[in-house]
C-alpha atoms as a PDB file:
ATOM      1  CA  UNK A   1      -1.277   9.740  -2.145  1.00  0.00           C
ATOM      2  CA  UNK A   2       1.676  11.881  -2.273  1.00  0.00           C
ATOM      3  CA  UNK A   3       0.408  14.573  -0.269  1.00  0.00           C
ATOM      4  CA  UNK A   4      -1.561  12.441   2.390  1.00  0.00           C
ATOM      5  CA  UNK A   5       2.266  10.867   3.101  1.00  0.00           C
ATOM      6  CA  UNK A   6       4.105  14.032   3.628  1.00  0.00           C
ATOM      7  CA  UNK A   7       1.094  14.823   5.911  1.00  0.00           C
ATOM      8  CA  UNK A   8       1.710  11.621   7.576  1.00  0.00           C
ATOM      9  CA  UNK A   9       5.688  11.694   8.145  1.00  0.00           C
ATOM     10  CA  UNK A  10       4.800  15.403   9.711  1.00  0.00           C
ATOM     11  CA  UNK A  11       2.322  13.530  12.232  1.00  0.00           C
ATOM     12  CA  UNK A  12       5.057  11.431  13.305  1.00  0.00           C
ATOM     13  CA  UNK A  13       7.722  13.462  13.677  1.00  0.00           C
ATOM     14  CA  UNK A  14       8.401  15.873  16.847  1.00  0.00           C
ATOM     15  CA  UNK A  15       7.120  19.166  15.264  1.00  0.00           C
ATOM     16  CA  UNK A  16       3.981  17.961  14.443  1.00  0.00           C
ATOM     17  CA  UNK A  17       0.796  19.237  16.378  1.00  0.00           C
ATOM     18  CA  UNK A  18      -3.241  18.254  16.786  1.00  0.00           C
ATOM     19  CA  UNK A  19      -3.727  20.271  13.350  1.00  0.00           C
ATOM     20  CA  UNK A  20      -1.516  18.312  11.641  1.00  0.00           C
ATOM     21  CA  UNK A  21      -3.381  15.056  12.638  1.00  0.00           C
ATOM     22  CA  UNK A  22      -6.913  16.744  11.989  1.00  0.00           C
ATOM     23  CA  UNK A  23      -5.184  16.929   8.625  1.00  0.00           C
ATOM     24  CA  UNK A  24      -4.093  13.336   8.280  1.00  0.00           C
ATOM     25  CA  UNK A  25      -7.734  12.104   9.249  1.00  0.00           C
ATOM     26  CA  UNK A  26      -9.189  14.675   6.833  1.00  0.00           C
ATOM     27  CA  UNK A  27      -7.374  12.420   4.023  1.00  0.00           C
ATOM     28  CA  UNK A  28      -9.975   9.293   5.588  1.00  0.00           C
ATOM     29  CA  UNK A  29     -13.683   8.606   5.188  1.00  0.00           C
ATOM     30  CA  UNK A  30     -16.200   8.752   7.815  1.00  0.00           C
ATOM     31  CA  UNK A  31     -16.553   5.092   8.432  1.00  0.00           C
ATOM     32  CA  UNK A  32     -12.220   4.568   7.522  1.00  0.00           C
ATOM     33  CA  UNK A  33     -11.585   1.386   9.604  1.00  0.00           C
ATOM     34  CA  UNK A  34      -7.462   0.643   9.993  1.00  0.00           C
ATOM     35  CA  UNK A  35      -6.321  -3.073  11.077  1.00  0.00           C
ATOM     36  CA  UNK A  36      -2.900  -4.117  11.854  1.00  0.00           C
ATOM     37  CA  UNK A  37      -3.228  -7.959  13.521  1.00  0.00           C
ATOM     38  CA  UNK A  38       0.068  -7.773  14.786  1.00  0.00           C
ATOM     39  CA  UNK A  39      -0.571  -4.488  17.131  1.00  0.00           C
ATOM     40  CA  UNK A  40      -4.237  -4.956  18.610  1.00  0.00           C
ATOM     41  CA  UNK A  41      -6.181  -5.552  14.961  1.00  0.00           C
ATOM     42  CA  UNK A  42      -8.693  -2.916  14.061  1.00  0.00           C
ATOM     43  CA  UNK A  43      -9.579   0.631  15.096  1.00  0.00           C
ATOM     44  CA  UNK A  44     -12.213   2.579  14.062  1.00  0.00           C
ATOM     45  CA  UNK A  45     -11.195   6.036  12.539  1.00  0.00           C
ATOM     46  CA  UNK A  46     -12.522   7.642  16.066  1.00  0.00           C
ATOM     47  CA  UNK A  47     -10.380   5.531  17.990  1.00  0.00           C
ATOM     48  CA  UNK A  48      -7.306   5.907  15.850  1.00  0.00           C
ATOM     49  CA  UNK A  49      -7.714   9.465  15.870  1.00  0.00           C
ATOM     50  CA  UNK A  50      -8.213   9.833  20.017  1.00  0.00           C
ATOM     51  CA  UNK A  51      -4.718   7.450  20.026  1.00  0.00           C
ATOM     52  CA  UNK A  52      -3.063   9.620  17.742  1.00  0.00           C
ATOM     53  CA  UNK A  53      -4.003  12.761  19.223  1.00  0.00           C
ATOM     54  CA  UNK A  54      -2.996  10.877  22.877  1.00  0.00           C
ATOM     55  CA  UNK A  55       0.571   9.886  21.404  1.00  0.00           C
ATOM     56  CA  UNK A  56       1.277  13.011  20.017  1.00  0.00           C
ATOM     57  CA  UNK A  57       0.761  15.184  22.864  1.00  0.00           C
ATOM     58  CA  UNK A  58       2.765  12.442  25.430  1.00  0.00           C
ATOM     59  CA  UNK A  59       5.674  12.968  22.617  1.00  0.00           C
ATOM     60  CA  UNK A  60       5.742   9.250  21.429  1.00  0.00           C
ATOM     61  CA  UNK A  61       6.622  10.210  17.970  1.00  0.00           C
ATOM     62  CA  UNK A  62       9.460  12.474  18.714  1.00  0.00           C
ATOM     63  CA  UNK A  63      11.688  10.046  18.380  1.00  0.00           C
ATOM     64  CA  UNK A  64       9.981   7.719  15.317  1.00  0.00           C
ATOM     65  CA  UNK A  65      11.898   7.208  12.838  1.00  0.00           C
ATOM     66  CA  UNK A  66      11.876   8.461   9.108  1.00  0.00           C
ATOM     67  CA  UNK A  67      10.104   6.090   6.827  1.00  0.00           C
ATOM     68  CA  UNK A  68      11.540   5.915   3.165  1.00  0.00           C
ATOM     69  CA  UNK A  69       9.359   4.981   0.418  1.00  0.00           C
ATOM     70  CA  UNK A  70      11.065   1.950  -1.372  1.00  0.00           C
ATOM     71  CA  UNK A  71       7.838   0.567  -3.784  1.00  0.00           C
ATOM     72  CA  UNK A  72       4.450   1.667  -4.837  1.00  0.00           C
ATOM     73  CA  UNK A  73       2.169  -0.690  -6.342  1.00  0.00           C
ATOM     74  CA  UNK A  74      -1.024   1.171  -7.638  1.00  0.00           C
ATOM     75  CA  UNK A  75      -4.444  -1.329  -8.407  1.00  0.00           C
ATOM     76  CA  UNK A  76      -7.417  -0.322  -8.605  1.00  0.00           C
ATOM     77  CA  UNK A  77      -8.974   1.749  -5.457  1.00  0.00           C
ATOM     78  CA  UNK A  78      -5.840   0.537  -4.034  1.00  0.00           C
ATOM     79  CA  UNK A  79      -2.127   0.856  -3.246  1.00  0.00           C
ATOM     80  CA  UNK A  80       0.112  -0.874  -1.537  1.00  0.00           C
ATOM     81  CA  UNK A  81       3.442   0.714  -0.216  1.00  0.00           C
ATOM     82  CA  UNK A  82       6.946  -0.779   0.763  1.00  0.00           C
ATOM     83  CA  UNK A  83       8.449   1.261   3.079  1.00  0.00           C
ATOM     84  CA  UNK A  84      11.605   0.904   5.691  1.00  0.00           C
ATOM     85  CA  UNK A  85      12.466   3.069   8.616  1.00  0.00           C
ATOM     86  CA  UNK A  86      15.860   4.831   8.094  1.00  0.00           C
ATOM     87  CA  UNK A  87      18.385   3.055  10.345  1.00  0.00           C
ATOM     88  CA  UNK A  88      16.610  -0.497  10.273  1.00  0.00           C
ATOM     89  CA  UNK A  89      16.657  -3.852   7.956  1.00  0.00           C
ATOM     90  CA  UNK A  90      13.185  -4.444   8.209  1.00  0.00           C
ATOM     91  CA  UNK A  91      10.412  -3.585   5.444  1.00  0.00           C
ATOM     92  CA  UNK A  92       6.759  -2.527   5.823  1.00  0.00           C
ATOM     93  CA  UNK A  93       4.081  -3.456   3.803  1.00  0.00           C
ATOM     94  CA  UNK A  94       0.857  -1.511   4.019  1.00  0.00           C
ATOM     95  CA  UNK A  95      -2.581  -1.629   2.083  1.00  0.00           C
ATOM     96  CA  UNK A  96      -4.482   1.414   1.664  1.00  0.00           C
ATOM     97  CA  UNK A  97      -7.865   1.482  -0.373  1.00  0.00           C
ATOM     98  CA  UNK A  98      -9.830   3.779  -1.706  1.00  0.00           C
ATOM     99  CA  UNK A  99     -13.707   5.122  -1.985  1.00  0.00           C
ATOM    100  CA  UNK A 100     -12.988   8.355  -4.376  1.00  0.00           C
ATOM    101  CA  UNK A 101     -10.218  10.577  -2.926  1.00  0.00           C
ATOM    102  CA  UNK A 102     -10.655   9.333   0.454  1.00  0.00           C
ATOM    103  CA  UNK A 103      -9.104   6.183   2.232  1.00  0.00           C
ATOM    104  CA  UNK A 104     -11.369   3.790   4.019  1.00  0.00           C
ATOM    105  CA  UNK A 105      -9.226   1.032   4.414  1.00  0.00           C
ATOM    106  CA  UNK A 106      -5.757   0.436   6.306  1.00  0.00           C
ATOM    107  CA  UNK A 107      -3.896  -2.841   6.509  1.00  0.00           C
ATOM    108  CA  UNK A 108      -0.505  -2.786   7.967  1.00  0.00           C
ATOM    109  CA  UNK A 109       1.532  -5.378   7.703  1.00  0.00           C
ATOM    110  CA  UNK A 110       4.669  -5.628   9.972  1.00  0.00           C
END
């Protein structure tokens, strides 16, 4: 999980090209679904990917702010993360599960 984050913070940061987000969705499986209810509910991985790819290049994550890591909890074929962005009081919780080494699943709660 470690290294799939780092590659995520570089995807959202203003140095961060289409490469690095072939990387991030190298880290997902083929049919990786992601849901977030409050922002539109669920994308397929194509659709998140085409988004991300769209974002990056109109520079809407130049200016995103640093996540930090404040809680881990590992299950099993899961793990859920607390995180905060640096500068704000609000918390993020997000589910990820697993199939192997590869993420399927998504759930972002915020």
């Amino acid at each position: 999980f470690r290294a799939y984050n780092q590659v995520r913070s570089k995807v959202f940061s203003d140095k961060s090209t289409v490469a690095d987000a072939e990387n991030l969705f190298s880290f997902y499986t083929d049919d990786f679904t992601y849901n977030h209810p409050k922002y539109g509910g669920i994308y397929s991985r194509e659709l998140l990917y085409n988004n991300t790819v769209k974002f990056l290049k109109a520079g809407r994550y130049n200016d995103e702010p640093k996540r930090n890591l404040l809680n881990i909890i590992v299950g099993l074929d899961a793990i859920i993360i607390e995180e905060q962005y640096a500068g704000r009081s609000e918390k993020t919780v997000t589910l990820y599960k697993f199939r192997g080494d590869k993420i399927y699943y998504v759930e972002e709660y915020w």
